[in-house]
Protein backbone atom coordinates (compact mmCIF):
# COMPACT_ATOMS: atom_id res chain seq x y z
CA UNK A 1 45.08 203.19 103.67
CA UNK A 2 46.68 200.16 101.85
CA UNK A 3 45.95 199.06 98.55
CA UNK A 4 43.88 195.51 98.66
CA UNK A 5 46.01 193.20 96.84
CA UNK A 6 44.52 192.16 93.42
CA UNK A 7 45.02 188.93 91.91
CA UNK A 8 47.93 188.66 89.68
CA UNK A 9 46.79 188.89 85.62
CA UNK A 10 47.68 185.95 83.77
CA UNK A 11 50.44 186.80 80.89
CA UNK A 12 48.92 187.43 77.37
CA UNK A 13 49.68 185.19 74.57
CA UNK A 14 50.49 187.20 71.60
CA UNK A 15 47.82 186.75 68.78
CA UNK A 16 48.82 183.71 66.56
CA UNK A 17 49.01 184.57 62.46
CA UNK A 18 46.10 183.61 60.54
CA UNK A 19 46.54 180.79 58.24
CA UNK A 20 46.75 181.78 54.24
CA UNK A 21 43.06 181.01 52.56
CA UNK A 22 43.50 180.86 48.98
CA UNK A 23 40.52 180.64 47.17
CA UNK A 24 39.46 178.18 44.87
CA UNK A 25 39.69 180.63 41.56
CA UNK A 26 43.34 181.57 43.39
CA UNK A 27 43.70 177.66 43.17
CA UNK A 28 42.50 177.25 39.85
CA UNK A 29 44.58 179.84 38.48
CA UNK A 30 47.61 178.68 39.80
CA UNK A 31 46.78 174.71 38.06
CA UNK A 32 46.40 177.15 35.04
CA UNK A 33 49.92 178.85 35.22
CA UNK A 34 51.35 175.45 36.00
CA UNK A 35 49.63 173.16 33.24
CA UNK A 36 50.71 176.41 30.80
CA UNK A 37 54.28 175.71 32.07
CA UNK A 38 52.66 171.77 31.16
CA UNK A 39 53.99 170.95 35.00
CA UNK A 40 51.02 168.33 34.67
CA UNK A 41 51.73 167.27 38.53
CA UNK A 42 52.01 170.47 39.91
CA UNK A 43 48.58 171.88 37.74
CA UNK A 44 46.68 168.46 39.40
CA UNK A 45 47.83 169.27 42.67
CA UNK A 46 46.36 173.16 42.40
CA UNK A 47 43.29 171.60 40.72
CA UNK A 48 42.58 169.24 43.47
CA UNK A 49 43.33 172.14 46.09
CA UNK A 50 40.66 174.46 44.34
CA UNK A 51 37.78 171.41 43.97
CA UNK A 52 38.53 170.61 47.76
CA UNK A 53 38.32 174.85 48.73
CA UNK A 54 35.16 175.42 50.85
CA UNK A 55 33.90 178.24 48.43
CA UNK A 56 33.13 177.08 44.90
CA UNK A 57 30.58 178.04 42.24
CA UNK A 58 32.39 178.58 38.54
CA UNK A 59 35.67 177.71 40.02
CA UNK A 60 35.03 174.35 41.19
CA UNK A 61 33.67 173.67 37.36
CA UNK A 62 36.75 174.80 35.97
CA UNK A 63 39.07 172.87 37.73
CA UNK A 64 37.24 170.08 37.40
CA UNK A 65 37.35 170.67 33.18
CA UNK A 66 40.95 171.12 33.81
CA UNK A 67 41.84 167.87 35.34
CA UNK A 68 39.50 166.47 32.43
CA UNK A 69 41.94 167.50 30.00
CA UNK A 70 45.21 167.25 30.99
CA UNK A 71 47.13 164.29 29.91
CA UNK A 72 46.92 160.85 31.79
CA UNK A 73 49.27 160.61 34.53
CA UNK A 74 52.76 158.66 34.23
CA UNK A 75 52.87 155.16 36.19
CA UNK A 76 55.53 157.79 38.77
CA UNK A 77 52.29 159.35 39.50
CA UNK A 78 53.36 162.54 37.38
């Protein structure tokens, strides 16, 4: 008896890397270490990254005081 021929199986695609989720304490934290190091633009750039994270709760609040008290940005947009 001969084998019935089966239908040829499509290649698999290998699984594609998950994209990094930082979240918004992770976010905060970093603005934190970065207005310490009083990199102002880098610390509103975190700050914006945690207040626009899905998840939330205290850190959205605290990033939000943060960018409330840093100091006002240069006309370079620093």
């Amino acid at each position: 008896m001969s084998e019935p021929e089966s239908a040829p199986v499509p290649a698999a695609r290998p699984p594609r890397p998950a994209e990094p989720v930082l979240t918004s304490l992770v976010l905060a934290l970093l603005g934190d270490v970065a207005s310490s190091e009083q990199k102002w633009h880098e610390a509103r750039h975190w700050y914006r990254r945690a207040l626009a994270a899905p998840d939330g709760g205290r850190a959205h609040d605290r990033a939000r005081a943060a960018l409330g008290t840093l100091p006002p940005q240069r006309p370079d947009g620093r």
